[in-house]
PDB file of N, CA and C in Angstrom:
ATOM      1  N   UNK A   1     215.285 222.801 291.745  1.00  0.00           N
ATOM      2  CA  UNK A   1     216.331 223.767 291.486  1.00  0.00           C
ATOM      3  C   UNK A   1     216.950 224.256 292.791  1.00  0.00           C
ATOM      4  N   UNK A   2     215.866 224.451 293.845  1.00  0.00           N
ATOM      5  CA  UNK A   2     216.941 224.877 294.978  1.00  0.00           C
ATOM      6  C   UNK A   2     217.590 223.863 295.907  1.00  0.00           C
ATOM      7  N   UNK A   3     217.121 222.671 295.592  1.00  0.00           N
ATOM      8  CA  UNK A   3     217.792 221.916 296.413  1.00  0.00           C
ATOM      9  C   UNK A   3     218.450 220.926 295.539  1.00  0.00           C
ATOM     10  N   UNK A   4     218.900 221.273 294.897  1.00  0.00           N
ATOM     11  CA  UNK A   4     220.125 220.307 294.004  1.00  0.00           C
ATOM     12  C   UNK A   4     221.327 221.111 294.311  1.00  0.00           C
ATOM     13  N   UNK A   5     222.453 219.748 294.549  1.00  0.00           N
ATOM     14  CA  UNK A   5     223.497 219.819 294.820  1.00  0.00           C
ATOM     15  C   UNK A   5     224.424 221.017 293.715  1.00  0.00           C
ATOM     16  N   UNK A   6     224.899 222.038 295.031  1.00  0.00           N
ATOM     17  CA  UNK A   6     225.180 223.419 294.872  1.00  0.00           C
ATOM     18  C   UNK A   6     226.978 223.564 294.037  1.00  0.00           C
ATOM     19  N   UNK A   7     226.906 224.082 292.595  1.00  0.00           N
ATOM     20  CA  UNK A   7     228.508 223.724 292.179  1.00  0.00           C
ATOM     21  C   UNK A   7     228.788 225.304 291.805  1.00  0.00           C
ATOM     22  N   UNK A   8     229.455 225.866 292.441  1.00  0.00           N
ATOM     23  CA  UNK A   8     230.182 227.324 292.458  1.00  0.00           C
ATOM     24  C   UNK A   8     231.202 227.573 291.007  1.00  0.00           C
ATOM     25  N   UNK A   9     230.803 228.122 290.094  1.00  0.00           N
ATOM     26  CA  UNK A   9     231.125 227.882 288.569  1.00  0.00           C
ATOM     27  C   UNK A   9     231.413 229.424 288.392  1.00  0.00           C
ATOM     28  N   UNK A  10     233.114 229.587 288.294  1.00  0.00           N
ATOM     29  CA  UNK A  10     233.134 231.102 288.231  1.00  0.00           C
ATOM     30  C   UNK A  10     233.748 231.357 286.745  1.00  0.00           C
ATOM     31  N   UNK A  11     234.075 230.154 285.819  1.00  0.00           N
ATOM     32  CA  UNK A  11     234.419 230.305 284.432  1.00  0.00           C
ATOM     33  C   UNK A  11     233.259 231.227 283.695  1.00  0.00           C
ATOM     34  N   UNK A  12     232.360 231.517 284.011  1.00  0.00           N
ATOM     35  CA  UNK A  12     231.321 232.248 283.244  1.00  0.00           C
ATOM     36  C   UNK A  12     231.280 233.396 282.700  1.00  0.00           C
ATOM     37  N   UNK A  13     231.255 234.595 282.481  1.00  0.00           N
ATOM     38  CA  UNK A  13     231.705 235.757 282.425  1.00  0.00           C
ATOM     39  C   UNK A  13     230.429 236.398 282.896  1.00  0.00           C
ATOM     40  N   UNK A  14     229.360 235.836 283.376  1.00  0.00           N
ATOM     41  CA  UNK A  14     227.721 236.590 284.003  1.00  0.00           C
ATOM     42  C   UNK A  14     227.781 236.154 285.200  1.00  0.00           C
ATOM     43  N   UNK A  15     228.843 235.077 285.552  1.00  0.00           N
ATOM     44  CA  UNK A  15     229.373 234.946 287.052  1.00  0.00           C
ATOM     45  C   UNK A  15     229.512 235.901 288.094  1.00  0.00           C
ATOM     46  N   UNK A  16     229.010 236.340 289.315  1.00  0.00           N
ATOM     47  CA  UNK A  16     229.569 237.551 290.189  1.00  0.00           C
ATOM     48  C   UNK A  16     229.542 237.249 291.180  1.00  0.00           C
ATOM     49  N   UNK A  17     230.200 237.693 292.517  1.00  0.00           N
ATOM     50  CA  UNK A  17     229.900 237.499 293.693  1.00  0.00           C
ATOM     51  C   UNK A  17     228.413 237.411 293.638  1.00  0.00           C
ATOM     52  N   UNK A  18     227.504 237.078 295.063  1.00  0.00           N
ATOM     53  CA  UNK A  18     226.229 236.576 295.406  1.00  0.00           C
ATOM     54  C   UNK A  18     225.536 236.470 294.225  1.00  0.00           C
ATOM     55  N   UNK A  19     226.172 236.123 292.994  1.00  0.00           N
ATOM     56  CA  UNK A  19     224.842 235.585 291.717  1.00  0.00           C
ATOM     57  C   UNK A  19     224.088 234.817 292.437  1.00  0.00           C
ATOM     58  N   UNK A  20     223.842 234.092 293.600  1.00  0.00           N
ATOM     59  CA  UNK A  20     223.158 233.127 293.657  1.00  0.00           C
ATOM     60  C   UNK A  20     221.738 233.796 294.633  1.00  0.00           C
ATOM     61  N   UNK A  21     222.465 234.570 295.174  1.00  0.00           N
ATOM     62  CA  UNK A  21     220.826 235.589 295.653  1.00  0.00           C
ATOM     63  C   UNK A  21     220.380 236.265 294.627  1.00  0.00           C
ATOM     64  N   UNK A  22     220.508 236.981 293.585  1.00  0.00           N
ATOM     65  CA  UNK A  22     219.910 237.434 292.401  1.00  0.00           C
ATOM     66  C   UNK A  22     219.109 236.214 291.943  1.00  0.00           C
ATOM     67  N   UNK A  23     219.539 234.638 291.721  1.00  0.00           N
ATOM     68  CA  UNK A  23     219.001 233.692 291.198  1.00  0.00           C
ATOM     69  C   UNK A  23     217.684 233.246 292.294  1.00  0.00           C
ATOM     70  N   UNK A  24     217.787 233.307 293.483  1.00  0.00           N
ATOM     71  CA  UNK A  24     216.658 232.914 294.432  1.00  0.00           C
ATOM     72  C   UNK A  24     215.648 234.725 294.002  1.00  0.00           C
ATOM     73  N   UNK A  25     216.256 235.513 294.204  1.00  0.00           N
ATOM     74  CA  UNK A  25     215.110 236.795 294.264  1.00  0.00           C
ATOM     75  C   UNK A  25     214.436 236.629 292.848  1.00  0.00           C
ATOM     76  N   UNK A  26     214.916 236.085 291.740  1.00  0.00           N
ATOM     77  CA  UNK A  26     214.324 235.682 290.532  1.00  0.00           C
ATOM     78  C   UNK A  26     213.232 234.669 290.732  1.00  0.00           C
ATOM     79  N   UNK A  27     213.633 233.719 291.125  1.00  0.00           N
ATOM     80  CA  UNK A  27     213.160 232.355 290.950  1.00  0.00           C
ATOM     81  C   UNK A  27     211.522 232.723 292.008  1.00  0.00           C
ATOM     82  N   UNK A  28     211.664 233.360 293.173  1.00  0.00           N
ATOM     83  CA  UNK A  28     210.913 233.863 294.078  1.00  0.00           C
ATOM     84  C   UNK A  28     209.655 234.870 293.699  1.00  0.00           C
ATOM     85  N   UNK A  29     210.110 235.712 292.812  1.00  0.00           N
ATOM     86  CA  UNK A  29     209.601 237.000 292.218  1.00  0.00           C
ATOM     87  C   UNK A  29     208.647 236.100 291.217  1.00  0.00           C
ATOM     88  N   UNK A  30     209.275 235.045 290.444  1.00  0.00           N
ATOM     89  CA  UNK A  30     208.223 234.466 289.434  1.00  0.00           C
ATOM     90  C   UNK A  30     207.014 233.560 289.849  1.00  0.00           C
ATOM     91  N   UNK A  31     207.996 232.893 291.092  1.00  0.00           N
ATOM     92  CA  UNK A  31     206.819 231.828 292.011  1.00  0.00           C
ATOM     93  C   UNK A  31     205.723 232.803 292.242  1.00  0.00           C
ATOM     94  N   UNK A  32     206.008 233.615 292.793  1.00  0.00           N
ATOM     95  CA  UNK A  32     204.843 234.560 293.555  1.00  0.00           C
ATOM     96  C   UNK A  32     204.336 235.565 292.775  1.00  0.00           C
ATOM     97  N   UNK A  33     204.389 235.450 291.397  1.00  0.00           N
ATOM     98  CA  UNK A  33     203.711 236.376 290.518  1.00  0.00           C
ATOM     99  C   UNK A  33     202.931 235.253 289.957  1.00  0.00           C
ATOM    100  N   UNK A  34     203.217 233.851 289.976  1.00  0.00           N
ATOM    101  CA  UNK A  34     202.327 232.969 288.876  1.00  0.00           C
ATOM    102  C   UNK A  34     201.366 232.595 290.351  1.00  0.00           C
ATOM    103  N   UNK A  35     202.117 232.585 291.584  1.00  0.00           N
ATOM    104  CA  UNK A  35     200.553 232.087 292.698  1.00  0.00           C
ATOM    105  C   UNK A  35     200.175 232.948 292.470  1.00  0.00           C
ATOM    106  N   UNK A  36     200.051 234.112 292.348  1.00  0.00           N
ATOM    107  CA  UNK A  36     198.760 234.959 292.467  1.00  0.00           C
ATOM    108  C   UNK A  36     197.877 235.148 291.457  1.00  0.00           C
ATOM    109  N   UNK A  37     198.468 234.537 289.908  1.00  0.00           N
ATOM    110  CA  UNK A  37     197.450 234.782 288.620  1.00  0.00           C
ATOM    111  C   UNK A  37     196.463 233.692 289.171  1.00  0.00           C
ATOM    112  N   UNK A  38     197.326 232.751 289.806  1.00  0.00           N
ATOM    113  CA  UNK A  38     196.577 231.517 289.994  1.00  0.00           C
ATOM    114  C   UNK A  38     195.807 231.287 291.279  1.00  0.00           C
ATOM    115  N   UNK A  39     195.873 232.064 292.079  1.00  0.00           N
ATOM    116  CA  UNK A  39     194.727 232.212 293.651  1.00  0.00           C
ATOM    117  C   UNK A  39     195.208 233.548 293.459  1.00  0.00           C
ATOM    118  N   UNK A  40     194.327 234.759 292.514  1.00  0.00           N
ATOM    119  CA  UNK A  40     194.273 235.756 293.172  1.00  0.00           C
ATOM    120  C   UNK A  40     193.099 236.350 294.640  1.00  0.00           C
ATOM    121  N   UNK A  41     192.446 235.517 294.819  1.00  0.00           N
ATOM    122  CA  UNK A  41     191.673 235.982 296.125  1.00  0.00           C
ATOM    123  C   UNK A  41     192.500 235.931 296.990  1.00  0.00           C
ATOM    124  N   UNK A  42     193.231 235.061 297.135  1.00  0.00           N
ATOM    125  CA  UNK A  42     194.204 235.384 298.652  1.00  0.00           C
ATOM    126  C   UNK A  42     194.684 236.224 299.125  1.00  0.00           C
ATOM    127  N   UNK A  43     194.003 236.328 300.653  1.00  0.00           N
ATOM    128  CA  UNK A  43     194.773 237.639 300.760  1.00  0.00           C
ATOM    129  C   UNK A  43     196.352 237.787 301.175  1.00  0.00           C
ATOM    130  N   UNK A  44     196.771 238.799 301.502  1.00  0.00           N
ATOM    131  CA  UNK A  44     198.117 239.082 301.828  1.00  0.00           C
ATOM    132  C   UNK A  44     198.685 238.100 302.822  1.00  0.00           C
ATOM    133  N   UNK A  45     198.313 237.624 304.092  1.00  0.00           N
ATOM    134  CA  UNK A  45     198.330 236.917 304.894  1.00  0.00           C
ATOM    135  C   UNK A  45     199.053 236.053 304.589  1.00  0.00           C
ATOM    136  N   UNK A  46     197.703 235.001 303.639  1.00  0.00           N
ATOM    137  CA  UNK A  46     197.741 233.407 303.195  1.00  0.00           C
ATOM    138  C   UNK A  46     198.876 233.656 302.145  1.00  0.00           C
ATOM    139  N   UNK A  47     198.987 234.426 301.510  1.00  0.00           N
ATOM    140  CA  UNK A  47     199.986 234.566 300.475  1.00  0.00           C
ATOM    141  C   UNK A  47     201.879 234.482 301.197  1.00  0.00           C
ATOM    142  N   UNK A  48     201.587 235.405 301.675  1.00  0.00           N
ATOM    143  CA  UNK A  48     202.930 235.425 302.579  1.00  0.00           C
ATOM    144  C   UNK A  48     202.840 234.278 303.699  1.00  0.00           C
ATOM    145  N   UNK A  49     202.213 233.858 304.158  1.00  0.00           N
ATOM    146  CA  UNK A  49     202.317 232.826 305.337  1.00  0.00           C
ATOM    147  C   UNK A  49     202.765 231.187 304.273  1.00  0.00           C
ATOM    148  N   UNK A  50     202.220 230.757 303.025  1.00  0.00           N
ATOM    149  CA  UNK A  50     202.354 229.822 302.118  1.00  0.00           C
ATOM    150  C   UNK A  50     203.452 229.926 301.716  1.00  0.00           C
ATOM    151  N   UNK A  51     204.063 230.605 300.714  1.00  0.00           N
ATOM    152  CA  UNK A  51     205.444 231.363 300.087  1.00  0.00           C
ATOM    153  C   UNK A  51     206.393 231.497 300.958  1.00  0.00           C
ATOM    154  N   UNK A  52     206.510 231.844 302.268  1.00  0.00           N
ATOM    155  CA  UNK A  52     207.722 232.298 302.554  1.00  0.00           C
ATOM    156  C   UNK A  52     208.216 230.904 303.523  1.00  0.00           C
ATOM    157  N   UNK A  53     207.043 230.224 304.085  1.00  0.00           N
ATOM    158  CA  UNK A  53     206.873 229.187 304.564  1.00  0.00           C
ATOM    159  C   UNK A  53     208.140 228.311 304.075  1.00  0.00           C
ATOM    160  N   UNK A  54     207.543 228.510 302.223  1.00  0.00           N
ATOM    161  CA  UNK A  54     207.934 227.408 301.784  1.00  0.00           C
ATOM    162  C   UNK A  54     209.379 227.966 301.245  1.00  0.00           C
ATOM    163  N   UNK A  55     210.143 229.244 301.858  1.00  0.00           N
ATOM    164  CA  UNK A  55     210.989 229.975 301.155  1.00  0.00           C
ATOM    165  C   UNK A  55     212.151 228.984 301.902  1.00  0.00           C
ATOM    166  N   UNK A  56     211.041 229.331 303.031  1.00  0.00           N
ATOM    167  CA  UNK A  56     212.112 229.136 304.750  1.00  0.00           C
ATOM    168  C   UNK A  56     212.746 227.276 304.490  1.00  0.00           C
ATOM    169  N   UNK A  57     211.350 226.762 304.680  1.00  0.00           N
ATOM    170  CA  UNK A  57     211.884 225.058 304.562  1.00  0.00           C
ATOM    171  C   UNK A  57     212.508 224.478 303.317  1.00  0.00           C
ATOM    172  N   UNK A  58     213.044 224.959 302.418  1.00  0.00           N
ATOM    173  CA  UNK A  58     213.733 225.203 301.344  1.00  0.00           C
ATOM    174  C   UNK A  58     214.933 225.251 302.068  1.00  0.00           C
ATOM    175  N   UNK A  59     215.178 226.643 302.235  1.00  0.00           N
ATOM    176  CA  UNK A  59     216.593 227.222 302.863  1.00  0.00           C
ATOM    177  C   UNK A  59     216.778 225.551 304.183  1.00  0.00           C
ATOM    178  N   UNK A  60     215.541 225.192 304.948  1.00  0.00           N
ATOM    179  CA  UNK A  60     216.475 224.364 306.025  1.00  0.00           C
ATOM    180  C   UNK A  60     216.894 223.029 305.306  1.00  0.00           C
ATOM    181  N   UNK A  61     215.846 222.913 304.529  1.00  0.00           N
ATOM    182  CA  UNK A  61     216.542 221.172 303.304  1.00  0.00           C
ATOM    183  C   UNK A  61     217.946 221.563 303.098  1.00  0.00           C
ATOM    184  N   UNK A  62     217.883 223.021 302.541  1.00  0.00           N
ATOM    185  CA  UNK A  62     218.951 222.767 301.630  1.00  0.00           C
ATOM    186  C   UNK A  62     220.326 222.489 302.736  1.00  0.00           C
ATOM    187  N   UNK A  63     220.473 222.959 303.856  1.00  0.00           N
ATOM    188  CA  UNK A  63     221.345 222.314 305.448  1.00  0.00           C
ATOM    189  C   UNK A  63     221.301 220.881 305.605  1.00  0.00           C
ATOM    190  N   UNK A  64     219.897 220.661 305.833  1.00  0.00           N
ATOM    191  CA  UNK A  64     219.670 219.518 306.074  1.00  0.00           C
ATOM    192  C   UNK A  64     220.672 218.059 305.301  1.00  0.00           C
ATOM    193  N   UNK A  65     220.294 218.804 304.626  1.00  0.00           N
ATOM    194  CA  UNK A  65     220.258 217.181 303.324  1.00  0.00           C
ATOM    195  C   UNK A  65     221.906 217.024 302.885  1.00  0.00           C
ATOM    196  N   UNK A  66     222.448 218.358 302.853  1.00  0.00           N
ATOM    197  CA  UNK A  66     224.167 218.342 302.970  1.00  0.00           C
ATOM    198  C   UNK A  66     224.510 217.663 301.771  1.00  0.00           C
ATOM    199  N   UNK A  67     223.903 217.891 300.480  1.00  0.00           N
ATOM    200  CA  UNK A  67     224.563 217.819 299.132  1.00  0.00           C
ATOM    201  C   UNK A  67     225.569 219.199 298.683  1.00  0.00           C
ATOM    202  N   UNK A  68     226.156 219.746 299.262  1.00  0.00           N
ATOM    203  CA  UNK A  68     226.487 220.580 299.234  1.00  0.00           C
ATOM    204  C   UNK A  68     226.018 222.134 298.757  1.00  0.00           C
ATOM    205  N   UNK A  69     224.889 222.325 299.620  1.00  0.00           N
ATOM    206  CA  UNK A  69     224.274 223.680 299.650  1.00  0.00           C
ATOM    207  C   UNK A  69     224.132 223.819 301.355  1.00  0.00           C
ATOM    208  N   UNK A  70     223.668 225.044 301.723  1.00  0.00           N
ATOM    209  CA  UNK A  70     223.796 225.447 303.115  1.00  0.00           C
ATOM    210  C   UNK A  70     223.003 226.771 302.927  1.00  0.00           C
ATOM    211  N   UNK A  71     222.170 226.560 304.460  1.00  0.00           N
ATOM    212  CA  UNK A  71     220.959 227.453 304.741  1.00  0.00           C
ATOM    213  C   UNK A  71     221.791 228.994 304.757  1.00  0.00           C
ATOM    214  N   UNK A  72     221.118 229.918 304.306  1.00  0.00           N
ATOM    215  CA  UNK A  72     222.078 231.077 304.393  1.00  0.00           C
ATOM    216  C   UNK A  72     220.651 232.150 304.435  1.00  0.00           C
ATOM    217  N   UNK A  73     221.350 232.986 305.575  1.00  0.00           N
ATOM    218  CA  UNK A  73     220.089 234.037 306.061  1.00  0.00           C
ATOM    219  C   UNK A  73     219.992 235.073 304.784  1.00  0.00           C
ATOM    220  N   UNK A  74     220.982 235.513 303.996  1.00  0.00           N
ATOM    221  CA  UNK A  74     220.365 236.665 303.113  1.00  0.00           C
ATOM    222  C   UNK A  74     219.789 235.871 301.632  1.00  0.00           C
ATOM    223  N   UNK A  75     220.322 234.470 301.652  1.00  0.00           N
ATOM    224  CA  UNK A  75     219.305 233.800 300.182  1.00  0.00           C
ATOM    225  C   UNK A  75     217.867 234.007 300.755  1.00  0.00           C
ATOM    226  N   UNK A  76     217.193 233.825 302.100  1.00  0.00           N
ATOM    227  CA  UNK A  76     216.122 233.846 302.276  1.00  0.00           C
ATOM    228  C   UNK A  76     214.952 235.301 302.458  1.00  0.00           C
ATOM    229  N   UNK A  77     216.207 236.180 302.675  1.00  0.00           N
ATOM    230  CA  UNK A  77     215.868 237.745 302.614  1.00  0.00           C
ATOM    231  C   UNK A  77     215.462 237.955 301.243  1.00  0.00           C
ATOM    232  N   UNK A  78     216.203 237.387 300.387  1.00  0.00           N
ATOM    233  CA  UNK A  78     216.142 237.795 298.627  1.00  0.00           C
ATOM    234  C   UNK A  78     214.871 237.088 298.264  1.00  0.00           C
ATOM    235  N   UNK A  79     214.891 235.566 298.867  1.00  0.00           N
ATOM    236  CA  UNK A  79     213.380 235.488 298.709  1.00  0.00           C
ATOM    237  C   UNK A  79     212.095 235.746 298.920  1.00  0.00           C
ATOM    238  N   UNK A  80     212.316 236.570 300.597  1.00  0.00           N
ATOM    239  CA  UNK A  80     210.894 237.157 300.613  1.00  0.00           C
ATOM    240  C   UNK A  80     211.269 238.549 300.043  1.00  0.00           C
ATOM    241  N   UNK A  81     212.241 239.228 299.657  1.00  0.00           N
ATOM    242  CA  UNK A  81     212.109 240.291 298.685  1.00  0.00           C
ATOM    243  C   UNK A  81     211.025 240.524 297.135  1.00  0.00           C
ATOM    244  N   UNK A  82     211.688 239.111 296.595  1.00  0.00           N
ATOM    245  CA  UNK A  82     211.267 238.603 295.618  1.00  0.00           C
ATOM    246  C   UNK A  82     209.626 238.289 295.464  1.00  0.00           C
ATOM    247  N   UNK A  83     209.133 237.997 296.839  1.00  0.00           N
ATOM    248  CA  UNK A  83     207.723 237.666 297.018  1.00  0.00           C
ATOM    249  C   UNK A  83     207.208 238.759 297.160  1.00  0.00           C
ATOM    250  N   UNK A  84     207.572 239.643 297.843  1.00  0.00           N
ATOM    251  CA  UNK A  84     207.304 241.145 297.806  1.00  0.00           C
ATOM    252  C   UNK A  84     206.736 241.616 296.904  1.00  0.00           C
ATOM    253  N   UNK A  85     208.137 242.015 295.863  1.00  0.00           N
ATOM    254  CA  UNK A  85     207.458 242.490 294.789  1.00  0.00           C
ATOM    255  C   UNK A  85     206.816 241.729 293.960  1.00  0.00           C
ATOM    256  N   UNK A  86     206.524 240.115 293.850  1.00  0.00           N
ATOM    257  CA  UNK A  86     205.928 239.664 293.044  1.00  0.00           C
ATOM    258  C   UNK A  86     204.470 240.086 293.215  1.00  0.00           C
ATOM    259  N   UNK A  87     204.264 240.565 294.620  1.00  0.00           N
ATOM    260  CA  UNK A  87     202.412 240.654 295.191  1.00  0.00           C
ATOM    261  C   UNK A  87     202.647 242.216 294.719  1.00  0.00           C
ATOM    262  N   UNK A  88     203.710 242.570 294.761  1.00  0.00           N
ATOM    263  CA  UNK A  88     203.199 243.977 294.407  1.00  0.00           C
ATOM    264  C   UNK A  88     202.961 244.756 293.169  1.00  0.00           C
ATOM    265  N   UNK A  89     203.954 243.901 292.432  1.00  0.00           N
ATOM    266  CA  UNK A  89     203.584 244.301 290.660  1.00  0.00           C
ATOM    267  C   UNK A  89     202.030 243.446 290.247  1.00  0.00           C
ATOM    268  N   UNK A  90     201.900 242.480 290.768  1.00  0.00           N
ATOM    269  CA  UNK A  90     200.665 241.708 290.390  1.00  0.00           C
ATOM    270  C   UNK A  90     199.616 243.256 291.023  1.00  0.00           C
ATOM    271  N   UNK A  91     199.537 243.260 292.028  1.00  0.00           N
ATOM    272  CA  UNK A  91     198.100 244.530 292.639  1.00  0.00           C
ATOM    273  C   UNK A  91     198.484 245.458 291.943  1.00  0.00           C
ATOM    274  N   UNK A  92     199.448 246.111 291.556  1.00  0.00           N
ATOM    275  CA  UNK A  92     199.580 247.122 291.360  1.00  0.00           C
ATOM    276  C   UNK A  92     198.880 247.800 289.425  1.00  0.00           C
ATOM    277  N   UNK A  93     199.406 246.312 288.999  1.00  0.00           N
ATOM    278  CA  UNK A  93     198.977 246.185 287.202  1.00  0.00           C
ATOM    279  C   UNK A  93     197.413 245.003 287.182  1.00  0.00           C
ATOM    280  N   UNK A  94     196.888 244.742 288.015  1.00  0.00           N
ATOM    281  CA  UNK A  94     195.703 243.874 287.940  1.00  0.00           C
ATOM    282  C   UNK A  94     194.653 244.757 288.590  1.00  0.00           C
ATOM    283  N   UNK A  95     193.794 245.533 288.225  1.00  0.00           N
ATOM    284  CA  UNK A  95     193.195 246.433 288.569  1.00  0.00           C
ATOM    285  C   UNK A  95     191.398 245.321 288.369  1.00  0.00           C
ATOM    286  N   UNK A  96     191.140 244.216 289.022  1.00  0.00           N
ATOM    287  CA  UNK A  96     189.719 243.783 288.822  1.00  0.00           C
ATOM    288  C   UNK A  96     189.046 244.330 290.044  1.00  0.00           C
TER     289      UNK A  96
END
Protein backbone atom coordinates (compact mmCIF):
# COMPACT_ATOMS: atom_id res chain seq x y z
CA UNK A 1 0.00 0.00 0.00
CA UNK A 2 2.67 2.52 0.56
CA UNK A 3 4.64 1.92 -2.15
CA UNK A 4 2.29 1.56 -5.00
CA UNK A 5 2.24 3.92 -7.60
CA UNK A 6 0.72 7.25 -6.06
CA UNK A 7 -2.76 8.61 -8.19
CA UNK A 8 -4.07 12.03 -6.64
CA UNK A 9 -8.05 11.41 -7.02
CA UNK A 10 -9.90 14.58 -6.00
CA UNK A 11 -13.47 13.42 -7.61
CA UNK A 12 -14.28 11.98 -4.15
CA UNK A 13 -16.20 14.01 -1.84
CA UNK A 14 -13.91 12.43 1.52
CA UNK A 15 -11.09 13.83 -0.68
CA UNK A 16 -9.08 16.82 1.24
CA UNK A 17 -5.97 18.46 1.12
CA UNK A 18 -3.10 16.09 2.98
CA UNK A 19 -5.77 13.03 3.03
CA UNK A 20 -2.79 11.19 2.42
CA UNK A 21 -1.07 11.89 5.89
CA UNK A 22 -4.33 11.04 7.74
CA UNK A 23 -4.03 7.67 5.53
CA UNK A 24 -0.20 6.93 6.66
CA UNK A 25 -1.10 8.13 10.57
CA UNK A 26 -3.94 5.38 10.12
CA UNK A 27 -2.22 2.76 8.46
CA UNK A 28 0.80 3.41 11.21
CA UNK A 29 -1.49 3.63 14.34
CA UNK A 30 -2.86 0.02 13.27
CA UNK A 31 0.68 -1.47 12.37
CA UNK A 32 1.80 -0.55 15.79
CA UNK A 33 -1.20 -1.48 17.76
CA UNK A 34 -1.27 -5.15 16.11
CA UNK A 35 2.98 -5.32 16.81
CA UNK A 36 2.39 -4.93 20.12
CA UNK A 37 -0.69 -7.51 20.72
CA UNK A 38 1.80 -9.51 18.94
CA UNK A 39 5.43 -8.85 20.85
CA UNK A 40 4.04 -7.23 23.76
CA UNK A 41 7.39 -7.67 25.80
CA UNK A 42 9.17 -5.25 23.76
CA UNK A 43 10.24 -2.64 25.13
CA UNK A 44 9.84 0.96 23.99
CA UNK A 45 13.23 1.07 22.37
CA UNK A 46 12.92 -2.14 20.11
CA UNK A 47 9.46 -1.02 19.34
CA UNK A 48 10.29 2.38 18.08
CA UNK A 49 13.76 1.53 16.69
CA UNK A 50 11.74 -1.57 14.31
CA UNK A 51 8.56 0.64 13.29
CA UNK A 52 9.88 3.77 12.55
CA UNK A 53 12.90 2.15 10.90
CA UNK A 54 10.61 0.67 8.76
CA UNK A 55 8.40 4.04 8.58
CA UNK A 56 11.62 5.79 7.35
CA UNK A 57 12.76 3.11 4.48
CA UNK A 58 9.26 3.14 3.22
CA UNK A 59 9.23 6.94 2.85
CA UNK A 60 13.01 6.44 0.95
CA UNK A 61 11.49 3.45 -1.57
CA UNK A 62 8.81 5.37 -2.08
CA UNK A 63 11.75 8.31 -3.87
CA UNK A 64 13.64 5.74 -4.78
CA UNK A 65 11.69 3.61 -7.02
CA UNK A 66 9.92 6.84 -8.80
CA UNK A 67 6.47 5.22 -9.61
CA UNK A 68 5.19 8.24 -8.86
CA UNK A 69 5.24 8.75 -5.07
CA UNK A 70 7.99 10.91 -3.29
CA UNK A 71 9.65 10.84 0.16
CA UNK A 72 7.92 13.64 2.08
CA UNK A 73 9.09 14.74 5.67
CA UNK A 74 5.52 15.29 7.30
CA UNK A 75 4.03 11.64 5.78
CA UNK A 76 6.81 10.35 8.04
CA UNK A 77 6.00 12.65 11.10
CA UNK A 78 2.28 11.23 10.79
CA UNK A 79 3.83 7.99 10.95
CA UNK A 80 5.75 8.07 13.93
CA UNK A 81 2.70 9.99 15.35
CA UNK A 82 0.65 7.14 14.54
CA UNK A 83 3.20 4.72 16.29
CA UNK A 84 2.98 6.84 19.18
CA UNK A 85 -0.22 6.52 19.94
CA UNK A 86 -0.52 3.05 18.81
CA UNK A 87 2.11 2.12 21.99
CA UNK A 88 0.17 4.33 23.89
CA UNK A 89 -3.45 3.25 23.71
CA UNK A 90 -2.09 -0.42 23.75
CA UNK A 91 -0.19 0.44 27.65
CA UNK A 92 -2.55 2.48 28.52
CA UNK A 93 -5.89 -0.20 28.06
CA UNK A 94 -3.59 -3.53 28.58
CA UNK A 95 -3.10 -3.46 32.19
CA UNK A 96 -1.09 -7.33 32.57
Amino acid sequence: MLLRPGLENKEYVFMFPNFDKLVHFSIFLALGFFFRLRFPRFSFLYFSLILISYALLTEILQDIMKLGRSLEVWDAVADILGLSLSYYIYNRYNKN
